[in-house]
Protein backbone atom coordinates (compact mmCIF):
# COMPACT_ATOMS: atom_id res chain seq x y z
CA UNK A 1 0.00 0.00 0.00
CA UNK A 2 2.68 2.76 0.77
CA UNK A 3 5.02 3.91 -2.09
CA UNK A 4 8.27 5.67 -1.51
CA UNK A 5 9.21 7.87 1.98
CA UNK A 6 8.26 11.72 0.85
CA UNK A 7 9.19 13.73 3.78
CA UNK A 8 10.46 13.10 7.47
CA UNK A 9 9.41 16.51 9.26
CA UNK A 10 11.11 17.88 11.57
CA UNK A 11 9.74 20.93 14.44
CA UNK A 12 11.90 23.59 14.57
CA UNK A 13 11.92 26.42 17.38
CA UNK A 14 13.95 28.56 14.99
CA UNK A 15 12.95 28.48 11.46
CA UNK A 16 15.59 30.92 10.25
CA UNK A 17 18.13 28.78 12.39
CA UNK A 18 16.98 26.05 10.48
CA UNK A 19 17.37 27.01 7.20
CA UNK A 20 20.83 28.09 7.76
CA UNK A 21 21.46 24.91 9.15
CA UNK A 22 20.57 22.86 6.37
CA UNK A 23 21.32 25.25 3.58
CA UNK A 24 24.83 26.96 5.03
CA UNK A 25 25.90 23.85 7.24
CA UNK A 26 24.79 21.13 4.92
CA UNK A 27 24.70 22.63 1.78
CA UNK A 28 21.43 21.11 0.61
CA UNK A 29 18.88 22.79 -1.16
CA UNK A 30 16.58 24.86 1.03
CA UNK A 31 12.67 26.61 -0.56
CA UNK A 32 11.28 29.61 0.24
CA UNK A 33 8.90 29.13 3.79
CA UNK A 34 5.34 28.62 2.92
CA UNK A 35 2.53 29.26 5.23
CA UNK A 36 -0.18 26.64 5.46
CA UNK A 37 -3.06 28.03 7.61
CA UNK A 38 -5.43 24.77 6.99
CA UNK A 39 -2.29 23.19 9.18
CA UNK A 40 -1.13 26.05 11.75
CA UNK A 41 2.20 25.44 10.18
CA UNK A 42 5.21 27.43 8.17
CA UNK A 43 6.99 24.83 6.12
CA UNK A 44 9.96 24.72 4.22
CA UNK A 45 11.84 21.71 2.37
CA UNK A 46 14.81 20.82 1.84
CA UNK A 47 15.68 18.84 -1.16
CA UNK A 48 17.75 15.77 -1.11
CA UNK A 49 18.58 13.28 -3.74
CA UNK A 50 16.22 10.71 -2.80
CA UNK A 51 13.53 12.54 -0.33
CA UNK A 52 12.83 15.98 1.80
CA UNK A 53 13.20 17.27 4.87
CA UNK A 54 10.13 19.05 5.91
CA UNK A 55 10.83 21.91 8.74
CA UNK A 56 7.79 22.57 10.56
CA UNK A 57 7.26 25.87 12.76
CA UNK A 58 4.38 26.97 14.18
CA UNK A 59 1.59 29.34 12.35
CA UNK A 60 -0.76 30.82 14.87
CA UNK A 61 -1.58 30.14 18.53
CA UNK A 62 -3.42 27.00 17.55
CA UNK A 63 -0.62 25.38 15.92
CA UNK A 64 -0.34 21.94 16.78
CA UNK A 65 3.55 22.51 16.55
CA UNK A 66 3.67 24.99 19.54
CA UNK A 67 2.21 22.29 21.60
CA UNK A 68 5.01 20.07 19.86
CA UNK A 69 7.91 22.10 20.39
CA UNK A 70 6.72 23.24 24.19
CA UNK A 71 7.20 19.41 24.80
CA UNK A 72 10.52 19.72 22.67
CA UNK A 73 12.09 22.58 23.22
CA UNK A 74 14.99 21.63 21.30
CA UNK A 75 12.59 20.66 18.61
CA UNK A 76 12.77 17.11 16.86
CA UNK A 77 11.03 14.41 14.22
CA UNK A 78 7.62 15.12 14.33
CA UNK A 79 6.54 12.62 11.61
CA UNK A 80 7.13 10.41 8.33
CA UNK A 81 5.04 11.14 5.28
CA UNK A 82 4.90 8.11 3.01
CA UNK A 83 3.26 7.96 -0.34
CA UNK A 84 0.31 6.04 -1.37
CA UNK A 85 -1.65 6.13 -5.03
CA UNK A 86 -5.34 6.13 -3.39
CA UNK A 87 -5.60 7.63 0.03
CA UNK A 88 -9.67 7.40 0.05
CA UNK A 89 -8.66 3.06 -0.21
CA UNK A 90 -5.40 3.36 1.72
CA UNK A 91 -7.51 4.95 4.91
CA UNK A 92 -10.32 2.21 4.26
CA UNK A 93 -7.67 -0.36 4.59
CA UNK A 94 -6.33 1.03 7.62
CA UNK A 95 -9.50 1.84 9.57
CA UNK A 96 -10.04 -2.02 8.62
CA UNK A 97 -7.25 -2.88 10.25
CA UNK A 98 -7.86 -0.94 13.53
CA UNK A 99 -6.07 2.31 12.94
CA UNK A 100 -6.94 5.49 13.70
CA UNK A 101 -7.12 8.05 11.46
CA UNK A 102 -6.83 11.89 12.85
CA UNK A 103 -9.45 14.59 12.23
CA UNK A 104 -12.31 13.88 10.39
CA UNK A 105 -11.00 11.24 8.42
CA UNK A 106 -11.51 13.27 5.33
CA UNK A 107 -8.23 13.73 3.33
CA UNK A 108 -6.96 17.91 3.77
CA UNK A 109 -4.96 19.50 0.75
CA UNK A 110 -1.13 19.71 2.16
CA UNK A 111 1.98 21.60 1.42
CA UNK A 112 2.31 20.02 -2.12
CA UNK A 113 -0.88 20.71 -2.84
CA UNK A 114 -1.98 17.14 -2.72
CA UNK A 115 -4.45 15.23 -0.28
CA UNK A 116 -3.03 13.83 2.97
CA UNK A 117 -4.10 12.12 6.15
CA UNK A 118 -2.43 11.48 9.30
CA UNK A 119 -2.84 8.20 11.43
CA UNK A 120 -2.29 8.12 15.29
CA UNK A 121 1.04 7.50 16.51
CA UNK A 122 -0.07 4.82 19.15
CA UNK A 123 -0.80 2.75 15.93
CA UNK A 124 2.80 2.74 14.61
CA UNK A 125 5.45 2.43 16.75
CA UNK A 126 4.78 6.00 18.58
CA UNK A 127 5.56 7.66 15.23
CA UNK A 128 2.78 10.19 13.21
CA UNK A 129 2.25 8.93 10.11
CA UNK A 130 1.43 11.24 7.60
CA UNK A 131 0.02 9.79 3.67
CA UNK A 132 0.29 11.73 0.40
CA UNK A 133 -1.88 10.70 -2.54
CA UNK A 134 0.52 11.16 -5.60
């Protein structure tokens, strides 16, 4: 059912820090931040040869990242975002099977413009699990 890994995302408490990090330090490939307001997030990704980074920081007072990062303070992998070619059959496979899905259960348009869903961590190994239809 997955495909390939798309994105790990990482929380950052600095997104400027960040980007220098992975752009100056690193030397990889860093966009322009986007602001997702459907998501209470700022994103930004970095480009690798075989996958992105995704660096989350918090849009808003609502932002489910602030409640992340006040856990975190140092920030850290927030979640995994694998592929899949149907998410409306991936998430009846997985509610199925006993996952949860988060929300609604109604696929939201994410940063690539695409539909995603997230399943609960307590499902898979303590880990958010994000899908992208592609």
């Amino acid at each position: 059912m997955i495909g390939r890994l798309n994105h790990v995302a990482i929380a950052v408490p600095d997104l400027e820090a960040g980007i220098a990090q992975y752009r100056d330090v690193l030397g990889a490939k860093v966009s322009e931040p986007q602001d997702e307001p459907d998501h209470g997030v700022t994103v930004v990704f970095v480009e690798l040869p075989n996958t992105k980074i995704e660096l989350l920081y918090p849009l808003g007072e609502n932002s489910p990242i602030k409640g992340f990062l006040e856990k975190n303070a140092s920030g850290g992998i927030h979640h995994v975002c694998y592929e899949v070619d149907d998410i409306l059959a991936a998430r009846d496979k997985l509610l199925a099977s006993g996952a949860r899905v988060l929300g609604d259960g109604e696929p939201k348009i994410g940063a690539h413009g695409k539909p995603v869903l997230f399943l609960h961590p307590k499902d898979f190994n303590g880990t958010l699990v994000e899908l992208e239809q592609v």
